[in-house]
Protein backbone atom coordinates (compact mmCIF):
# COMPACT_ATOMS: atom_id res chain seq x y z
CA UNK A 1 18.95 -3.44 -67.38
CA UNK A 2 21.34 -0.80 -68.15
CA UNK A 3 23.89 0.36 -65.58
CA UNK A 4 26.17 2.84 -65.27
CA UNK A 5 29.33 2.83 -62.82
CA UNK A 6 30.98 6.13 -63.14
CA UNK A 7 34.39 5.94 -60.62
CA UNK A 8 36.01 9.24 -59.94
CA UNK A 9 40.09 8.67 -58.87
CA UNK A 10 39.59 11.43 -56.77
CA UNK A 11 42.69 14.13 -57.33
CA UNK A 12 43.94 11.92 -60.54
CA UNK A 13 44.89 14.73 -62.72
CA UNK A 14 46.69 14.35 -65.92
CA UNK A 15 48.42 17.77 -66.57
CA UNK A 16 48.24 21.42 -65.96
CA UNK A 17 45.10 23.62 -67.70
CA UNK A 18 45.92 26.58 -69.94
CA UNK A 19 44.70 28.63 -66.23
CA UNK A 20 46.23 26.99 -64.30
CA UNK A 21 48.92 29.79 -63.45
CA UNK A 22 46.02 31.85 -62.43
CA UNK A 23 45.30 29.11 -59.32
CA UNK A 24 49.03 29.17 -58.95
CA UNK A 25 49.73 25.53 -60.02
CA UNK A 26 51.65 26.01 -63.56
CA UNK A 27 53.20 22.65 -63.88
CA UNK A 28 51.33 20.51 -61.73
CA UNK A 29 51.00 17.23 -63.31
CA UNK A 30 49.54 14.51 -60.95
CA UNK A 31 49.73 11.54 -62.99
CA UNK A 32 53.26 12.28 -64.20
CA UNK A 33 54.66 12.81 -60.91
CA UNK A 34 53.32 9.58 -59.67
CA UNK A 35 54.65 7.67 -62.14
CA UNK A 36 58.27 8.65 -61.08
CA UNK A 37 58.00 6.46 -58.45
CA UNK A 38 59.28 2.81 -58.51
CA UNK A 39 55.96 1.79 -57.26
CA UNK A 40 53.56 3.28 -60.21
CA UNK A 41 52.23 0.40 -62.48
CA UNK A 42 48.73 0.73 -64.57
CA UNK A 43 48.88 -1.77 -67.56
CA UNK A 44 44.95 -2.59 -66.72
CA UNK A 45 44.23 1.25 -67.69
CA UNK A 46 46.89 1.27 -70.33
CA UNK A 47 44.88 -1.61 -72.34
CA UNK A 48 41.65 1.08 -71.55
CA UNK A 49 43.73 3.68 -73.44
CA UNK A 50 44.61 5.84 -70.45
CA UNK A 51 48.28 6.61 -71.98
CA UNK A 52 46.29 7.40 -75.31
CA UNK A 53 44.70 10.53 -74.06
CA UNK A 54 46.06 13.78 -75.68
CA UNK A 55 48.64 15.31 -73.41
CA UNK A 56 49.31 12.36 -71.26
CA UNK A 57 52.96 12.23 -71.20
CA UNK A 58 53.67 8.98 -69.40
CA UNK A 59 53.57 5.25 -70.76
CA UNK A 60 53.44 3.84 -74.15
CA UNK A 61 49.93 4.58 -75.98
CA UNK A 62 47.94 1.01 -76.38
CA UNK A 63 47.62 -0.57 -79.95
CA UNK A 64 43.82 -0.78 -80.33
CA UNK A 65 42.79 0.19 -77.15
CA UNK A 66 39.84 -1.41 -75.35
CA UNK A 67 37.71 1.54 -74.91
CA UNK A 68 36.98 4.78 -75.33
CA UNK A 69 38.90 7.93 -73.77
CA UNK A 70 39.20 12.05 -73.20
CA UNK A 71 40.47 14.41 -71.73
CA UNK A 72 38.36 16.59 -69.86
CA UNK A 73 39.19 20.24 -69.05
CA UNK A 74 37.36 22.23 -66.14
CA UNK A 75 34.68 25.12 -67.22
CA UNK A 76 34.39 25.87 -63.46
CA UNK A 77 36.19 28.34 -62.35
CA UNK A 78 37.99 26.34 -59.11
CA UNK A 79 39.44 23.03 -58.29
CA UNK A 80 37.87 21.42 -55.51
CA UNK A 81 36.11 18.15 -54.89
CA UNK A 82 32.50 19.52 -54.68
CA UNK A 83 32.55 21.78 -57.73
CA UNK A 84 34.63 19.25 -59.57
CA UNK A 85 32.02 16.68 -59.15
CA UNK A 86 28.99 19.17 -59.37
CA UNK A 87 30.50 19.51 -62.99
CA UNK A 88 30.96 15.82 -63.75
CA UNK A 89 27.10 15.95 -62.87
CA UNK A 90 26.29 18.35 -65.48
CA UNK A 91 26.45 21.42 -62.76
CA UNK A 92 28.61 24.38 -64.22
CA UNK A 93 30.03 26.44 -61.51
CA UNK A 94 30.62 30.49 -62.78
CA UNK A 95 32.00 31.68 -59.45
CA UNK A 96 34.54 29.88 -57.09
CA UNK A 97 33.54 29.05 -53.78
CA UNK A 98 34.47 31.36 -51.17
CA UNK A 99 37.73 30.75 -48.90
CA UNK A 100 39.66 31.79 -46.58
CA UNK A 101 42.92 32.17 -46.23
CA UNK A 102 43.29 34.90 -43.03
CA UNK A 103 41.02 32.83 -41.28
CA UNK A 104 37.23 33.26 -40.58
CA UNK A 105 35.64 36.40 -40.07
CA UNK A 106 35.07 37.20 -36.16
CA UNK A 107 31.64 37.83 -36.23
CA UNK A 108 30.92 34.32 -37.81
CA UNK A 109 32.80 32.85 -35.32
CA UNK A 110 31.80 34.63 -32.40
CA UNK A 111 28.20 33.46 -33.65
CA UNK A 112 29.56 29.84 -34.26
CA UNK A 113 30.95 29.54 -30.83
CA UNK A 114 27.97 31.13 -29.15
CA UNK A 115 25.40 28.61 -30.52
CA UNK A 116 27.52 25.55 -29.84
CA UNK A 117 28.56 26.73 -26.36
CA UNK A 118 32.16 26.14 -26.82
CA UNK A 119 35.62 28.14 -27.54
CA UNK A 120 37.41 28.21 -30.75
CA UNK A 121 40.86 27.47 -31.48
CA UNK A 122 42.66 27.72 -34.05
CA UNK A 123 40.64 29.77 -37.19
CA UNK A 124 43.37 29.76 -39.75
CA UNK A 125 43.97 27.23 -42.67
CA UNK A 126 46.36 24.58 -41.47
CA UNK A 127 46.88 20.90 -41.99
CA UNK A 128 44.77 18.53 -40.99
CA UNK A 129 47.13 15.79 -38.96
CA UNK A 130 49.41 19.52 -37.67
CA UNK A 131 46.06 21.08 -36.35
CA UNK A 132 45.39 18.44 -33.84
CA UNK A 133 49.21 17.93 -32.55
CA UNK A 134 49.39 21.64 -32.33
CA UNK A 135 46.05 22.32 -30.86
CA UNK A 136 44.74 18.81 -29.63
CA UNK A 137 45.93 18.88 -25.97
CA UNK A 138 44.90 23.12 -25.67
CA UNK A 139 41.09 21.31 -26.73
CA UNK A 140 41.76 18.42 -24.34
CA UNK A 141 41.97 20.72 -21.44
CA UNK A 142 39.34 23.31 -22.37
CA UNK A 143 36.40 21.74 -24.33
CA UNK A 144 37.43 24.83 -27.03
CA UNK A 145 36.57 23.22 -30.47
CA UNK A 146 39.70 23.46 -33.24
CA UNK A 147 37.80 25.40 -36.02
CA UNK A 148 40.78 24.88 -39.31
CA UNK A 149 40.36 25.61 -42.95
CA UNK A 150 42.45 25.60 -45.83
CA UNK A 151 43.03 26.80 -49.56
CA UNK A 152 39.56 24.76 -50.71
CA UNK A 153 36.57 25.79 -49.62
CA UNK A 154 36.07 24.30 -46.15
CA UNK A 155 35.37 25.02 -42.34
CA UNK A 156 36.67 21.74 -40.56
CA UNK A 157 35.97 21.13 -36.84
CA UNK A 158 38.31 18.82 -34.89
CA UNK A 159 37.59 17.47 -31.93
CA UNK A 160 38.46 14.32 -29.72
CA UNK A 161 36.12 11.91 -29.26
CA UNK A 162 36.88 11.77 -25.73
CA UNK A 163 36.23 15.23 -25.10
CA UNK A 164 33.04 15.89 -28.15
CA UNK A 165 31.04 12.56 -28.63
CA UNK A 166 30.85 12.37 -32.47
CA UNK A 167 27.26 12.94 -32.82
CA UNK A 168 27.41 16.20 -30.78
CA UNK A 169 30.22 17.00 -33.06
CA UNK A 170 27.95 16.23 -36.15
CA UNK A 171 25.48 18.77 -34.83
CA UNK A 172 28.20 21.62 -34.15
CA UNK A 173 29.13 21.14 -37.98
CA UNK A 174 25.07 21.63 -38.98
CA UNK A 175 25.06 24.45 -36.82
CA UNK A 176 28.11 25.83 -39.24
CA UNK A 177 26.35 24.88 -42.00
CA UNK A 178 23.48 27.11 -41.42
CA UNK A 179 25.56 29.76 -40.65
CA UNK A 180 27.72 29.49 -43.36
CA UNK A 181 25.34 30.77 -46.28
CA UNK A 182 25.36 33.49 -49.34
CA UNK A 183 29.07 35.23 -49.45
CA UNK A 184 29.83 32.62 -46.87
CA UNK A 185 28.34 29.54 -48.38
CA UNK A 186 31.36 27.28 -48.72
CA UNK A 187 31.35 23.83 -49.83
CA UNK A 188 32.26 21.68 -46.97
CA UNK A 189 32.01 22.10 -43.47
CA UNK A 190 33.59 18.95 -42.39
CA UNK A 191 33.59 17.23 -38.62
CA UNK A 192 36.82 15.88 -38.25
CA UNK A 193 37.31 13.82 -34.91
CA UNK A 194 40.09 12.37 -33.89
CA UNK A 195 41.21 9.64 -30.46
CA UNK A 196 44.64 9.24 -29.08
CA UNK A 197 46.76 10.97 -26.39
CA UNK A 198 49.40 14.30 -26.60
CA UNK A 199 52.28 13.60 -29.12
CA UNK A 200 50.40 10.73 -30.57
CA UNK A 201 46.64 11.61 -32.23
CA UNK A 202 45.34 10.34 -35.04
CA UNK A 203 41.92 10.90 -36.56
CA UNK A 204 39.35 8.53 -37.02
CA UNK A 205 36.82 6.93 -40.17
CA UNK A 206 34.44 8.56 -38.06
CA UNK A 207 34.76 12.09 -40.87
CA UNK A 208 31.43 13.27 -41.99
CA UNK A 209 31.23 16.36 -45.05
CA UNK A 210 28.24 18.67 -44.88
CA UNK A 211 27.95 20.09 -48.23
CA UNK A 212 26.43 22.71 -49.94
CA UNK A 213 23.42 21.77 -52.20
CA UNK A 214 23.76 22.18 -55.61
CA UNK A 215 22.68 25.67 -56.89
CA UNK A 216 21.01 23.61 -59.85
CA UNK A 217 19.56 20.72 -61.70
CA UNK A 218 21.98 17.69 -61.84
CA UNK A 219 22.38 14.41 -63.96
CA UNK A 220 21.43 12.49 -60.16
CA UNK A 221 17.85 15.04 -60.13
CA UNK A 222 17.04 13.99 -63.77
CA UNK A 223 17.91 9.84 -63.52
CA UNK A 224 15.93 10.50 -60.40
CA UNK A 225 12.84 12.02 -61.87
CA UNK A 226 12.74 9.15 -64.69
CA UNK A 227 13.11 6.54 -61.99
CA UNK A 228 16.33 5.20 -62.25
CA UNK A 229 18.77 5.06 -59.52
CA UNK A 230 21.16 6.80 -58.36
CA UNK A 231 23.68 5.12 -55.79
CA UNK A 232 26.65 6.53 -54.31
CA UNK A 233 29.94 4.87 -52.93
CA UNK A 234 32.25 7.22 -50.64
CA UNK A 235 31.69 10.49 -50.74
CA UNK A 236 28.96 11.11 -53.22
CA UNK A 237 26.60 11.45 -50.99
CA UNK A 238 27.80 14.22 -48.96
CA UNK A 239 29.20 16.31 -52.03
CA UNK A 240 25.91 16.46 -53.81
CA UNK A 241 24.00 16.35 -49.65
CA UNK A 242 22.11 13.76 -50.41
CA UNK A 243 19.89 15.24 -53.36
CA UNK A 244 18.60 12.59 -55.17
CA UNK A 245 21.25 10.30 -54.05
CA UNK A 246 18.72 6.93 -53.94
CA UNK A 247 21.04 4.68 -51.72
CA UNK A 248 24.68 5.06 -50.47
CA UNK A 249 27.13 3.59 -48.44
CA UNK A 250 30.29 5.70 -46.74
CA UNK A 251 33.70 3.95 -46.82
CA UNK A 252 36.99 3.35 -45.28
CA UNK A 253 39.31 3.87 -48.40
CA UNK A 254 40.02 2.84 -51.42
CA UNK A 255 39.63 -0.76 -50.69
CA UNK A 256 36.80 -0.44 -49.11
CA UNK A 257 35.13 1.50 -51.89
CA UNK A 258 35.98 -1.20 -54.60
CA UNK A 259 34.51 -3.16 -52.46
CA UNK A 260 31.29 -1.96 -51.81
CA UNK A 261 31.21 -0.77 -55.80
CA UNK A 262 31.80 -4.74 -56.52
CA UNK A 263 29.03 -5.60 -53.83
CA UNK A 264 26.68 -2.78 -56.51
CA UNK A 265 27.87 -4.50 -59.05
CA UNK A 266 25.78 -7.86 -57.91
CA UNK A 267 23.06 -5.73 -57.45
CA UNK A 268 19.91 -5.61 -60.02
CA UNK A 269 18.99 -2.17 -61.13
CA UNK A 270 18.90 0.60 -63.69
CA UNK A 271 21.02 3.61 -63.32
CA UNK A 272 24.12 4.91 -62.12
CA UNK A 273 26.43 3.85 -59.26
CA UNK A 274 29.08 7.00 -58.72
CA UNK A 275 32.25 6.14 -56.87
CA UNK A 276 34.39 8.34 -55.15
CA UNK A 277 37.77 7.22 -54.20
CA UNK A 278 39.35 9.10 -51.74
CA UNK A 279 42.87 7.83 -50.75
CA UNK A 280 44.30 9.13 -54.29
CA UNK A 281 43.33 13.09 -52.91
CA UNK A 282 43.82 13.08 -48.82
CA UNK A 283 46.17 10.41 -47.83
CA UNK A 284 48.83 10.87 -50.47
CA UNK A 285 48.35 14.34 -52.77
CA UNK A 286 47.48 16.27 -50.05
CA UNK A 287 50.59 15.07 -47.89
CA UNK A 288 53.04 15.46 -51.14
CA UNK A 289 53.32 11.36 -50.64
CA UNK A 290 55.04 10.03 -54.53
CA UNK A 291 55.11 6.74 -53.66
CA UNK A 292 51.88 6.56 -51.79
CA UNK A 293 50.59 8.34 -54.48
CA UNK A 294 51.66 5.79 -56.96
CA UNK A 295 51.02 2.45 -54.87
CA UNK A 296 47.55 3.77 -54.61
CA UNK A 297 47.20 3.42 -58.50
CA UNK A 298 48.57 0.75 -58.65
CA UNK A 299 46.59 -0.73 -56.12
CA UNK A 300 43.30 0.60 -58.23
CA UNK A 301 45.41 -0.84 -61.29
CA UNK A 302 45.29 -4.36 -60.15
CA UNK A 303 41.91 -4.42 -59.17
CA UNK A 304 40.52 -3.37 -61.98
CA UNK A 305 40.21 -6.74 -63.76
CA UNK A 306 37.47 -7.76 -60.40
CA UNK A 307 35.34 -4.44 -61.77
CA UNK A 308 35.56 -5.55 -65.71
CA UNK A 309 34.39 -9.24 -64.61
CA UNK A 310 31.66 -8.26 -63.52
CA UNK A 311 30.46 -6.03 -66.06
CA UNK A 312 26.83 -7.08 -67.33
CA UNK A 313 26.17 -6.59 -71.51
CA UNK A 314 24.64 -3.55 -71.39
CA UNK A 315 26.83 -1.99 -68.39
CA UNK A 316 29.05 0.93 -69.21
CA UNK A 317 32.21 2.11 -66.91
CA UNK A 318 33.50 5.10 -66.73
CA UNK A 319 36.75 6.50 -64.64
CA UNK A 320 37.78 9.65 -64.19
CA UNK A 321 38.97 12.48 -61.97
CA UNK A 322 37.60 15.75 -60.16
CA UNK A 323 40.80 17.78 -60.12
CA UNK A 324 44.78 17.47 -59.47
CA UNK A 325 46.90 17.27 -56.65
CA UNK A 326 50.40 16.78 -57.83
CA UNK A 327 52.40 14.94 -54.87
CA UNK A 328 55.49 16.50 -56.12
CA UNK A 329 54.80 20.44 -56.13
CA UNK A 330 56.24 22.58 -53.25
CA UNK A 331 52.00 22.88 -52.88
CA UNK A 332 49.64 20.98 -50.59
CA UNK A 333 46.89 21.71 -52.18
CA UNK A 334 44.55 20.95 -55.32
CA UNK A 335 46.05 21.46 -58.76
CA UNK A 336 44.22 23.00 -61.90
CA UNK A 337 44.60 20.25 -64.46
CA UNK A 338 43.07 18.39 -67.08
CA UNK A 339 41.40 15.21 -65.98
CA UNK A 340 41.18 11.83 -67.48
CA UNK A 341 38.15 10.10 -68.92
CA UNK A 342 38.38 6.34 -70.02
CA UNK A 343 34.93 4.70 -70.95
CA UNK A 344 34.76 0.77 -71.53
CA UNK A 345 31.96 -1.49 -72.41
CA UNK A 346 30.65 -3.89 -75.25
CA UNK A 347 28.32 -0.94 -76.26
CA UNK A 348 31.27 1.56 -76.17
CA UNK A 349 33.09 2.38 -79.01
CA UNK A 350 36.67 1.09 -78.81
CA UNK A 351 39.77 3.34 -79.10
CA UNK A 352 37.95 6.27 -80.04
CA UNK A 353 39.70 9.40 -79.10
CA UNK A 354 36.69 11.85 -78.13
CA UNK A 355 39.87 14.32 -77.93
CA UNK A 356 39.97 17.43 -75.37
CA UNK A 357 36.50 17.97 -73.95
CA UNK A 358 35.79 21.87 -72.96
CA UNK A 359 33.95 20.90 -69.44
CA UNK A 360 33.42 17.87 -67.14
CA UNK A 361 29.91 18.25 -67.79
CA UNK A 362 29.77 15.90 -70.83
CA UNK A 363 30.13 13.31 -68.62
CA UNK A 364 26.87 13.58 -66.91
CA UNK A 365 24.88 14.61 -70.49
CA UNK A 366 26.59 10.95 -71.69
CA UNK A 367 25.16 9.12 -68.80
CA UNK A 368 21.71 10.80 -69.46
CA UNK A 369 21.72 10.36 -72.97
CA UNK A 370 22.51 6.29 -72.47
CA UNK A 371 19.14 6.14 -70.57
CA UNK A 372 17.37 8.23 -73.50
CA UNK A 373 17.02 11.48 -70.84
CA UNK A 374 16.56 14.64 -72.20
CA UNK A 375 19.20 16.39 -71.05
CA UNK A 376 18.66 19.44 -68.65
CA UNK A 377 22.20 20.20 -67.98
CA UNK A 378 25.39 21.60 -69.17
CA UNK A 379 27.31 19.77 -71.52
CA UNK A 380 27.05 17.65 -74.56
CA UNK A 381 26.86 13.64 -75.25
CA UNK A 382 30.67 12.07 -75.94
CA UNK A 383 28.80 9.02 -77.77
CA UNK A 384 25.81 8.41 -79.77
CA UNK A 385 24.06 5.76 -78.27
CA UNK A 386 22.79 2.74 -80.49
């Protein structure tokens, strides 16, 4: 059977985009400003031929590297999780998705607040772990759910799971996502509870994303309609909400998601397992975190090895990214950046340098083209099958 594992190292850029001034992030370089710290090590993706895509400016480049590589520059116009990954899937995006940095408007929230039954607090963009020391005993008290966003395109709701059972909280976050359609359709809405007493909260595994649907046909819809699978590890599931998504499992981190790709991995079937590993993105980019940043890697660097064990003849893996989020900028946020695309298998052509690639999108046309799809999305093929 032939198998795909496609794992995105979620926030893993490699180095600012001609644009990327435009999204205010000239400089940015993710990968770079993890490997400052003392902590980064990757000689597992160095023998892939990570340091041998054009522009990386870290490392040594491999002698005869053992697969295939790119880099991959955005067509989308944004940098966020779900239109990075709506683009890996073959999913172009013309228009960013809306956000909001004054806050939401009134009326929405007036209408948000009326259907749930409950106060708002909050309304502005703001850190995640701030939002609930600043806000979380005001919520205690009052019931009033803390309604955050920030400069992606999200509407989180915090709310202790002392005070909003989790389930109820999952059902104020659909009620957002109905209301938050057309000019107001943004990616996530996100339920974000959290446990703990004032001066010391902390939110739980207990997240759950509510995304968008994709405004078009994606690599998952067509491996779908030909009958292969489509399984999801993380966050995949949510991102593309659940459309033709055949089996998934949520996880705790990065370990966690390794090892429920390895546990796929023993599995028999015929199609694509996508990985998203989180960790890289909202415990250590997002928190300007260089060393946690770079352990993190490193971490993913030394399991590695488990993942290429267990690759079958005709299995292919692929690693890449979804955007930046440099750890070192002045920023908190995403980065516009190239991202990195290493490809290994016995059917994979080693050390061929596919070069720059002009969208994400020829990631998912490669995976279709491996099964002998037709390909109905954007993008082009990186390899010619035999």
């Amino acid at each position: 059977m032939k198998r795909i594992f496609l794992i995105v190292l979620d926030s893993v850029g490699i180095g600012e985009m001609p644009d990327a001034a435009d999204f205010g992030d000239e400089g940015s370089n993710t990968l770079r400003a993890a490997s400052t710290s003392e902590y980064f090590s990757m000689p597992n993706m160095k023998k892939l031929g990570l340091f041998n895509i054009d522009g990386v400016e870290i490392g040594t480049p491999q002698n005869a590297p053992l697969g295939a590589f790119a880099r991959m520059a955005e067509a989308s116009k944004g940098k966020d999780t779900t239109i990075g990954h709506w683009e890996i899937a073959g999913l172009i995006s013309p228009k960013p998705l809306p956000t909001y940095p004054q806050g939401f408007p009134e009326e929405m929230i007036r209408e948000f607040s009326k259907r749930c039954g409950r106060g708002v607090l909050c309304n502005r963009p703001y850190s995640g772990t701030e939002v609930i020391k600043d806000y979380g005993a005001k919520h205690m008290k009052s019931g009033d759910l803390i309604v955050y966003t920030s400069a992606d395109s999200v509407f989180q709701v915090a709310a202790h799971e002392k005070v909003v059972p989790v389930e109820e909280l999952y059902e104020y976050c659909r009620i957002a996502r109905e209301l938050l359609v057309g000019e107001h359709g943004v990616g996530r809405v996100i339920a974000r509870p959290f446990e703990g007493e004032p001066g010391n909260f902390s939110r739980t595994v207990r997240r759950h994303d509510f995304s968008l649907k994709p405004p078009g046909t994606t690599m998952l819809d067509q491996l779908a309609a030909h009958g292969k699978e489509a399984l999801g590890v993380g966050k995949i599931y949510d991102i593309f909400a659940g459309k033709s998504v055949t089996d998934s499992v949520r996880t705790s981190g990065n370990a966690d998601g390794i090892d429920k790709t390895l546990a796929f991995m023993e599995r028999d079937f015929e199609g694509l397992c996508f990985v998203n590993l989180v960790d890289f993105d909202m415990l250590y980019g997002h928190r300007n975190d260089v060393d946690g940043y770079a352990k993190a890697l490193t971490y993913f660097d030394e399991r590695l090895p488990e993942i290429l064990n267990k690759l079958k003849e005709k299995d292919i893996l692929m690693i890449t990214a979804d955007h930046g989020c440099d750890p070192s900028t002045p920023s908190t946020d995403h980065s516009r950046e190239y991202t990195p695309l290493v490809m290994y298998g016995r059917l994979v052509p080693a050390g061929l340098n596919l070069g720059t690639r002009p969208t994400f999108a020829d990631i998912g046309a490669t995976v279709l083209s491996y099964f002998g799809i037709g390909s109905e999305i954007d993008g082009e093929s990186l390899v010619e099958w035999q």
